[in-house]
C-alpha atoms as a PDB file:
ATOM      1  CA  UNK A   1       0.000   0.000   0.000  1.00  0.00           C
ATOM      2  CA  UNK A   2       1.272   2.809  -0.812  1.00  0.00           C
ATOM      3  CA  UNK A   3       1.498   6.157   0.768  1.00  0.00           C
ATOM      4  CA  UNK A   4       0.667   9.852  -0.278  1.00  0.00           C
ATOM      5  CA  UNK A   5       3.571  12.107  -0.255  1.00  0.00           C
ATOM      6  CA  UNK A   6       3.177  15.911   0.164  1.00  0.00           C
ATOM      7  CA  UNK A   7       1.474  17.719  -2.895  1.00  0.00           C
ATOM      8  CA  UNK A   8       3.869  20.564  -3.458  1.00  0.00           C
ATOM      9  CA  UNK A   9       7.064  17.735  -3.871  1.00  0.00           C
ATOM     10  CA  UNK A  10       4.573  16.008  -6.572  1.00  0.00           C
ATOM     11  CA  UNK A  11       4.317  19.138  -8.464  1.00  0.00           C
ATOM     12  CA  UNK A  12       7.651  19.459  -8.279  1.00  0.00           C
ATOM     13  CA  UNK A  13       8.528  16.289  -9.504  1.00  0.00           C
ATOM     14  CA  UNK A  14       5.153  15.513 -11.892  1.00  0.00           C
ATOM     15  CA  UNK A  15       3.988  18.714 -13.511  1.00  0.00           C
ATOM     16  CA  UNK A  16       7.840  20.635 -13.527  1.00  0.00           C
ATOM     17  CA  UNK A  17       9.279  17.752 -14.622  1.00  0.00           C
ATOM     18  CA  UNK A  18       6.710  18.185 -17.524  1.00  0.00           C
ATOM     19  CA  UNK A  19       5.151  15.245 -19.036  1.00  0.00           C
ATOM     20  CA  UNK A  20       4.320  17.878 -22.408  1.00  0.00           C
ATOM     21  CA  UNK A  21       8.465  17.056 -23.339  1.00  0.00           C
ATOM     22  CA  UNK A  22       7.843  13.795 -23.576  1.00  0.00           C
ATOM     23  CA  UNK A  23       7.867  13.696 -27.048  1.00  0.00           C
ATOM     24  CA  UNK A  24      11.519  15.602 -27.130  1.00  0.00           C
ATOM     25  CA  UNK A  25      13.323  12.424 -26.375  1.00  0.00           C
ATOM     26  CA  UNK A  26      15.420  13.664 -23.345  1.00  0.00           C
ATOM     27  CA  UNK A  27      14.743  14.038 -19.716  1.00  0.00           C
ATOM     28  CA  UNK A  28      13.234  17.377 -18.936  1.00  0.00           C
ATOM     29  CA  UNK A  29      15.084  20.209 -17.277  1.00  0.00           C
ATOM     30  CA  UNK A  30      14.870  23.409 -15.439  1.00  0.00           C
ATOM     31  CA  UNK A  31      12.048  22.164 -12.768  1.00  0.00           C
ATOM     32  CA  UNK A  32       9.767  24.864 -11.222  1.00  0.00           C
ATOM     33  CA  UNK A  33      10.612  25.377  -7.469  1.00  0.00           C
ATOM     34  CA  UNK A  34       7.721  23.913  -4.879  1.00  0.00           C
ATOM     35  CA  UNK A  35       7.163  27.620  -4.209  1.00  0.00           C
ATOM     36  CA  UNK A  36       6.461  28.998  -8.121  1.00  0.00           C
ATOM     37  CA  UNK A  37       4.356  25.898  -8.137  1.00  0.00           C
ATOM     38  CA  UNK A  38       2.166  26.606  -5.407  1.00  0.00           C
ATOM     39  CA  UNK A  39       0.397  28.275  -8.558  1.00  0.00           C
ATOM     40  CA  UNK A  40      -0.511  24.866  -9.408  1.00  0.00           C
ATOM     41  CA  UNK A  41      -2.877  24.667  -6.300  1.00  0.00           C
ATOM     42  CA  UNK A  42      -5.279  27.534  -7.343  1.00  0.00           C
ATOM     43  CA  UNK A  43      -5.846  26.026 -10.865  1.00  0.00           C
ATOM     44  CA  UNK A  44      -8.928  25.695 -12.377  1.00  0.00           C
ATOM     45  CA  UNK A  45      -9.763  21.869 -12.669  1.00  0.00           C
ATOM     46  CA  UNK A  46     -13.564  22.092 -13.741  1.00  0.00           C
ATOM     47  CA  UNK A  47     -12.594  20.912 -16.828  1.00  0.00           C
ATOM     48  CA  UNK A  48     -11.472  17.519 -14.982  1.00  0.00           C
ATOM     49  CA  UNK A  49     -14.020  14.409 -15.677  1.00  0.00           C
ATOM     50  CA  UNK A  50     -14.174  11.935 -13.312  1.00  0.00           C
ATOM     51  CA  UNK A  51     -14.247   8.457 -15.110  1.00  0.00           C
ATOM     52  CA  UNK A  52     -17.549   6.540 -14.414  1.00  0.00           C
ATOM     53  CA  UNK A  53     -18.495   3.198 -15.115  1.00  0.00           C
ATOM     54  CA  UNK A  54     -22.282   1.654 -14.293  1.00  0.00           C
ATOM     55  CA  UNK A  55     -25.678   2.539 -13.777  1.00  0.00           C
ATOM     56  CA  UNK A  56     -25.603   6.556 -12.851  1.00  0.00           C
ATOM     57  CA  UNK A  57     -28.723   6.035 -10.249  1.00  0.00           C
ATOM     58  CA  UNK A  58     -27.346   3.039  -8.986  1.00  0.00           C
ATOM     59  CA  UNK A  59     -28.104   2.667  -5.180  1.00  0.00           C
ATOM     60  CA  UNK A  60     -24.209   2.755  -4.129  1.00  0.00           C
ATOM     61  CA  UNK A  61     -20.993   4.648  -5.463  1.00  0.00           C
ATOM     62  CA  UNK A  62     -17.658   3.485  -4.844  1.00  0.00           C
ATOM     63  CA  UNK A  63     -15.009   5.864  -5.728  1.00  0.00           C
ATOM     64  CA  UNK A  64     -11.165   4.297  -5.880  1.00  0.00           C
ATOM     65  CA  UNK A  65      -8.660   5.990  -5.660  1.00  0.00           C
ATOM     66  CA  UNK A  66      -5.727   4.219  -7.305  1.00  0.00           C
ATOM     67  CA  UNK A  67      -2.217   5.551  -8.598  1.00  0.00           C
ATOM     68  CA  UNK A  68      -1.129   3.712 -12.066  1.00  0.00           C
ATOM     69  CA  UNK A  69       2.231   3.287  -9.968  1.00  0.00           C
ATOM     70  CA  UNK A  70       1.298   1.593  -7.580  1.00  0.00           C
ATOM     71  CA  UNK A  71       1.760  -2.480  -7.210  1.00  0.00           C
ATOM     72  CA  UNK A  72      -0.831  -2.943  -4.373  1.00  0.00           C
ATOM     73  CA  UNK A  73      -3.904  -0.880  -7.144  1.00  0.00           C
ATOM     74  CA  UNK A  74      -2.259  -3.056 -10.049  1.00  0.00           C
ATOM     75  CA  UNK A  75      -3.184  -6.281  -7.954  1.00  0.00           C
ATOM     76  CA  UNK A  76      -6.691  -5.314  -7.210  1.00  0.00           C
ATOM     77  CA  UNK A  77      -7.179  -4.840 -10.926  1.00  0.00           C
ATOM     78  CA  UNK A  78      -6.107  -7.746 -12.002  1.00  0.00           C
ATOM     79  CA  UNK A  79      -7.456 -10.108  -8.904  1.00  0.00           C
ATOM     80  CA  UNK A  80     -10.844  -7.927  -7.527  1.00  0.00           C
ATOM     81  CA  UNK A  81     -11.461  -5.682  -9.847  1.00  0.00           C
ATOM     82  CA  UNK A  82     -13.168  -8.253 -12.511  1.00  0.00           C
ATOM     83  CA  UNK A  83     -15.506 -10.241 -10.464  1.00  0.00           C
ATOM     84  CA  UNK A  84     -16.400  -6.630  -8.224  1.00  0.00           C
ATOM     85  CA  UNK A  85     -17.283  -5.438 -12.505  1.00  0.00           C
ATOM     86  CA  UNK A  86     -18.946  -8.357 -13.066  1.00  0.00           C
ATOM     87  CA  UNK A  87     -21.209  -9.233  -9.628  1.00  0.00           C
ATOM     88  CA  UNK A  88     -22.143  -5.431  -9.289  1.00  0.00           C
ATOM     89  CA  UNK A  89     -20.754  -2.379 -11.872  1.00  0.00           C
ATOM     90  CA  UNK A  90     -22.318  -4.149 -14.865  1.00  0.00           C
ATOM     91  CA  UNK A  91     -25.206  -5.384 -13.281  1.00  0.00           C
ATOM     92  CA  UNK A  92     -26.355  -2.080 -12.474  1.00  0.00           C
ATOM     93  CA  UNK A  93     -25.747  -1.935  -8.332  1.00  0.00           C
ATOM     94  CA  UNK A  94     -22.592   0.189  -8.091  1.00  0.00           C
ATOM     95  CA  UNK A  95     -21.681   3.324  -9.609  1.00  0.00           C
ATOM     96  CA  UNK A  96     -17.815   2.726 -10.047  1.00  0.00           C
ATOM     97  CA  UNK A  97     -15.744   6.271 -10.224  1.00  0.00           C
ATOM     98  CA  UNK A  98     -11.467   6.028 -10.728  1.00  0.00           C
ATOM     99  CA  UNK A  99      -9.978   8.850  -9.384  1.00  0.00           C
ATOM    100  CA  UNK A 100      -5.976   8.939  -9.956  1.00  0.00           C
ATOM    101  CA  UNK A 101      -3.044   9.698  -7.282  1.00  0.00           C
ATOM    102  CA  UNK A 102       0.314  10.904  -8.553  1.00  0.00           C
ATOM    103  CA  UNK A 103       3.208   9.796  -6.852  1.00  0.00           C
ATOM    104  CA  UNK A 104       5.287  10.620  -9.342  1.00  0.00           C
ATOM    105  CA  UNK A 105       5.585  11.995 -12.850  1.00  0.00           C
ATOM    106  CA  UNK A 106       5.267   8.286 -14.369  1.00  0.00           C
ATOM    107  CA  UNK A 107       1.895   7.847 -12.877  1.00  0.00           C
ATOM    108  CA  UNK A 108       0.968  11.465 -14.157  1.00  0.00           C
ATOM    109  CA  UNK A 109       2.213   9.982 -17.955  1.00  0.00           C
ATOM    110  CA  UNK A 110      -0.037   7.140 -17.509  1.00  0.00           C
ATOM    111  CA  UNK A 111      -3.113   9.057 -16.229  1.00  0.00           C
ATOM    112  CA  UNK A 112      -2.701  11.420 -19.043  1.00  0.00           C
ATOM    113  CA  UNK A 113      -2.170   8.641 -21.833  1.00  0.00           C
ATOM    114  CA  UNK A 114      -4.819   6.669 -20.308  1.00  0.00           C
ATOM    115  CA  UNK A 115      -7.756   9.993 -20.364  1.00  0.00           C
ATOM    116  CA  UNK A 116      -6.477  10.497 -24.038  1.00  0.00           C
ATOM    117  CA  UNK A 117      -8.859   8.573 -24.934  1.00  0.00           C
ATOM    118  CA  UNK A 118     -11.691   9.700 -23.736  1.00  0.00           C
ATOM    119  CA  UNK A 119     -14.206   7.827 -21.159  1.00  0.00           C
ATOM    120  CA  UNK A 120     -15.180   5.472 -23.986  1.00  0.00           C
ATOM    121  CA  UNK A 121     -11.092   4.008 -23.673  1.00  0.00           C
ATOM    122  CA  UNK A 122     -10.068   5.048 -20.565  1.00  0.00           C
ATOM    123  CA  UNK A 123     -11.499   1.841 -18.766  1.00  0.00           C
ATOM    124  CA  UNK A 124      -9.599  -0.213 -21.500  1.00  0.00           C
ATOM    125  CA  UNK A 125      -6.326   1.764 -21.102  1.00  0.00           C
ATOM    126  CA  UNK A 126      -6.166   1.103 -17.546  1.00  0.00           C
ATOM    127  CA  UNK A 127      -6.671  -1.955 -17.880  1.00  0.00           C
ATOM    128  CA  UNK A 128      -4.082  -2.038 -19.844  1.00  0.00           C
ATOM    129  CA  UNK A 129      -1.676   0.094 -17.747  1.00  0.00           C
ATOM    130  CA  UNK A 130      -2.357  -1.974 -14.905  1.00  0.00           C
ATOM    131  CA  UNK A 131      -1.510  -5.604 -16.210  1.00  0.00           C
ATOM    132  CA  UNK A 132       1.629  -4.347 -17.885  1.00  0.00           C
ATOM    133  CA  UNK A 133       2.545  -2.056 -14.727  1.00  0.00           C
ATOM    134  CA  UNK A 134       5.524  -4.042 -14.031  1.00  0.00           C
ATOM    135  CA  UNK A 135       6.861  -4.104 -17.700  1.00  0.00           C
ATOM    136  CA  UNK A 136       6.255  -0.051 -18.285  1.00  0.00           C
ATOM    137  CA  UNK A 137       7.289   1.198 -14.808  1.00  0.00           C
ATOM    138  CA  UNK A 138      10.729  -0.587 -14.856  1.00  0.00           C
ATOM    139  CA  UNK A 139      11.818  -0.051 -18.016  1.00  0.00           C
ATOM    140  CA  UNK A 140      15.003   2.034 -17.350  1.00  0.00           C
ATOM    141  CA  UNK A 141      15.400   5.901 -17.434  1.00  0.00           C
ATOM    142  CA  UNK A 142      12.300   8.704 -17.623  1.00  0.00           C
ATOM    143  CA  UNK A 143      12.627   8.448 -21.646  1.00  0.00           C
ATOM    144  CA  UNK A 144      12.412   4.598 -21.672  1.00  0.00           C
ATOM    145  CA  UNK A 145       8.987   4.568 -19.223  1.00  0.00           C
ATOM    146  CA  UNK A 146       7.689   7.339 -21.299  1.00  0.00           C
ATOM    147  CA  UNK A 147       8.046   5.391 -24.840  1.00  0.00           C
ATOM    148  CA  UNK A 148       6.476   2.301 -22.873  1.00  0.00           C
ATOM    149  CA  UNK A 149       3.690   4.551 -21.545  1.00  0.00           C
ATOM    150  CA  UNK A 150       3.110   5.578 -25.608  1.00  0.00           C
ATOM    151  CA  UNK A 151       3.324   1.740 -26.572  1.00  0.00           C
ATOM    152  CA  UNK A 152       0.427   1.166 -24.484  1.00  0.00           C
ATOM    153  CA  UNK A 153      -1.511   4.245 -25.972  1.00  0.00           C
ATOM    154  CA  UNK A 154      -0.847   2.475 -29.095  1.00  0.00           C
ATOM    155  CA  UNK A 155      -1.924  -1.017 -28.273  1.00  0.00           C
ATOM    156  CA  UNK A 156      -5.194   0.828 -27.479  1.00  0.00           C
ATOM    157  CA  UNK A 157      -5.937   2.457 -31.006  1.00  0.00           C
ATOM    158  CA  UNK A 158      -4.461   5.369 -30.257  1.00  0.00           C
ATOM    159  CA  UNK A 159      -2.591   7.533 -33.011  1.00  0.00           C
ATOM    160  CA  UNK A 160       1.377   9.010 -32.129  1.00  0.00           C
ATOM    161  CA  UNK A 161       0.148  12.757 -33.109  1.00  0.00           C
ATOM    162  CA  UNK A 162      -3.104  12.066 -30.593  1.00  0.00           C
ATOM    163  CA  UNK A 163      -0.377  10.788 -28.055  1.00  0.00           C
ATOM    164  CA  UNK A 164       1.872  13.575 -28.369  1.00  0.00           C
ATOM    165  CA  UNK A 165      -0.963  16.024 -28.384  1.00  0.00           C
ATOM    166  CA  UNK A 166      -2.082  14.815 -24.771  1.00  0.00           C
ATOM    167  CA  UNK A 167       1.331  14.702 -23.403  1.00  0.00           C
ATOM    168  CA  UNK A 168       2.266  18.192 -24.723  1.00  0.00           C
ATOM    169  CA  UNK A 169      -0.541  19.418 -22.674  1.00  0.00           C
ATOM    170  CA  UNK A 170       0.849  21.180 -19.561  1.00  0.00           C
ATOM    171  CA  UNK A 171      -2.241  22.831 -18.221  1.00  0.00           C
ATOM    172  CA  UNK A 172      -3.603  19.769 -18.590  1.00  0.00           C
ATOM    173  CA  UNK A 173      -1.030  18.514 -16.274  1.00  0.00           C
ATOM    174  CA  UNK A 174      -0.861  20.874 -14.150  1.00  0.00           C
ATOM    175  CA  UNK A 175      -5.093  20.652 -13.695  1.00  0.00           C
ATOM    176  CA  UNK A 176      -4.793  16.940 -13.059  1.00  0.00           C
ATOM    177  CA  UNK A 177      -2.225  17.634  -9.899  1.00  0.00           C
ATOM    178  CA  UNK A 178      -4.013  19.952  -8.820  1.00  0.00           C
ATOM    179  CA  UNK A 179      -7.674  18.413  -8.823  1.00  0.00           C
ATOM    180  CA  UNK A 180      -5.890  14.843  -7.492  1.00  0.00           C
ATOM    181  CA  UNK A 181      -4.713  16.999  -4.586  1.00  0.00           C
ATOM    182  CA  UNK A 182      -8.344  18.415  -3.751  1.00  0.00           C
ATOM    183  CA  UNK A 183     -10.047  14.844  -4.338  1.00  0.00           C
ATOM    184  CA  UNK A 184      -7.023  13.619  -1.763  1.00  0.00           C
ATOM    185  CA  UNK A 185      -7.642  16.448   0.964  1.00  0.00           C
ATOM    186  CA  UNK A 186     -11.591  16.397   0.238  1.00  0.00           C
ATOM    187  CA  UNK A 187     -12.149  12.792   1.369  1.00  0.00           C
ATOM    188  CA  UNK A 188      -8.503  12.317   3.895  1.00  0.00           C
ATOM    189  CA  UNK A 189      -6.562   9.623   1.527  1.00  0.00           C
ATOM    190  CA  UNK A 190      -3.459   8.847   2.684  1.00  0.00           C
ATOM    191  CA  UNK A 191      -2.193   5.806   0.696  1.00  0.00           C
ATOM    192  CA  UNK A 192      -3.939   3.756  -2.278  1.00  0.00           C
ATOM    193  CA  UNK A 193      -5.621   1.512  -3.194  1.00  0.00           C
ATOM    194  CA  UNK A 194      -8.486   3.594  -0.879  1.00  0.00           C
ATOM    195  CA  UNK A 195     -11.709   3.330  -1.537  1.00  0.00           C
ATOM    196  CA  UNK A 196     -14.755   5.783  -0.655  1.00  0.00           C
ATOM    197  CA  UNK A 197     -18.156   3.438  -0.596  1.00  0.00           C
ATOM    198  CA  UNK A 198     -21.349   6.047  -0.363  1.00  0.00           C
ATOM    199  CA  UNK A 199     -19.461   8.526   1.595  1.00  0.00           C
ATOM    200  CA  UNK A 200     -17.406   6.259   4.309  1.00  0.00           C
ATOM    201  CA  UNK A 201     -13.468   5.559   3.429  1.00  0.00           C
ATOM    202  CA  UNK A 202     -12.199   1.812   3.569  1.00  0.00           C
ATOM    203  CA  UNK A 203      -8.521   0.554   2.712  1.00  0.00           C
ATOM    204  CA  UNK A 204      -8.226  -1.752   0.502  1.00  0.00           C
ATOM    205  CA  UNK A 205     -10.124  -5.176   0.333  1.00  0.00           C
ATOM    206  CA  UNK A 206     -10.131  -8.665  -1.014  1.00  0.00           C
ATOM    207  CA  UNK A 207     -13.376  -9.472  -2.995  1.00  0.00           C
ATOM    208  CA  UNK A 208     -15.365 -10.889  -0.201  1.00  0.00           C
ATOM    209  CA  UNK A 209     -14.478  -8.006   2.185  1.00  0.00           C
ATOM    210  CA  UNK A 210     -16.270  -5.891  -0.638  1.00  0.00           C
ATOM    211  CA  UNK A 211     -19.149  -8.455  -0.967  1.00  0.00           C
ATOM    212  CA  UNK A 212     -19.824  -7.951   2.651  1.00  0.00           C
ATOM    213  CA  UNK A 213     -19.784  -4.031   2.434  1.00  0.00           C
ATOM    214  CA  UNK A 214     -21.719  -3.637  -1.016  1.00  0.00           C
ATOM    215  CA  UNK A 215     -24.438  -6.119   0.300  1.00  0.00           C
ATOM    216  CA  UNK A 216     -25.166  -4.719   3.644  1.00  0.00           C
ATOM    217  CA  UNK A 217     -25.664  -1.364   1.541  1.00  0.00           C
ATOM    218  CA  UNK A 218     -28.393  -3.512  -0.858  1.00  0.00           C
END
């Protein structure tokens, strides 16, 4: 599990270190200070979707909140995450909302390769991100992780000038920092995978721990 670490180092480290040079082939330079990117927490992240899957009135919402980095969210995808779809998201009991934590710029790649594509591929592409999340996040230096980020884009239909468009985005960027940070403060998470289940917070679960929550909600 992992835990948060303090918002102004991840701007630092996510939105200076600028995922929108990507595409330049070299590890960016010249970072922002945390203090010039305080700036980053007064941005305006209305234009932020959160990424929904299931029945809009269903009786209960479960929000995760899950960082792309992160081995203990990449084992609930591939181990709860499919039966919890199955048994309750596609049968029309659970509103299921992702919300993304940035630990670190790699994460921040991810989320904005992954919501590239729209809510119609997001699911797919973090799917995706998950399963291969030990290939992608090991592969070597910053420009390595990044061209293994954009192979995934790829595999998912997704066109190099559409790829490079999204990752040249810096307010973009510097939005999704700074709306993970008010999702993060609004409902107190301090590691991931966390979960918020119609309003109350839980850690993370195996399956039947979630059975026994989502049914006792039914």
């Amino acid at each position: 599990m992992k835990r948060l670490i303090p918002f102004l180092v991840v701007i630092a480290i996510a939105v200076a270190g600028g995922a929108y040079f990507l595409t330049q082939g070299s590890e960016p330079a010249n970072a922002q200070t945390a203090t010039e990117s305080t700036e980053a927490a007064s941005v305006d992240t209305s234009g932020i979707p959160d990424m929904v899957l299931g029945n809009a009135d269903a009786p209960i919402t479960v929000i995760e909140y899950a960082s792309y980095t992160c081995p203990h969210c990449a084992t609930f995808h591939e181990n709860t995450y499919p039966q919890l779809k199955a048994d309750y998201i596609d049968t029309g009991k659970v509103k299921f909302v992702f919300r993304e934590i940035y630990f670190d710029r790699f994460g921040l790649w991810a989320s904005m390769i992954a919501r590239c594509g729209g809510q119609e591929r997001f699911f797919g592409i973090t799917d995706l991100l998950m399963k291969g999340q030990s290939n992608w996040a090991r592969a070597g230096d910053p420009v390595a992780i990044a061209d293994e980020i954009r192979k995934v884009g790829r595999l998912a239909g997704l066109q190099d000038e559409q790829l490079q468009a999204c990752l040249q985005d810096e307010d973009n960027a510097k939005a999704l920092v700074a709306w993970y940070e008010q999702n993060a403060t609004a409902d107190d998470i301090s590691s991931t995978p966390s979960f918020v289940i119609n309003g109350t917070k839980y850690g993370n679960m195996s399956y039947e721990d979630f059975k026994g929550v989502l049914d006792g909600l039914l």
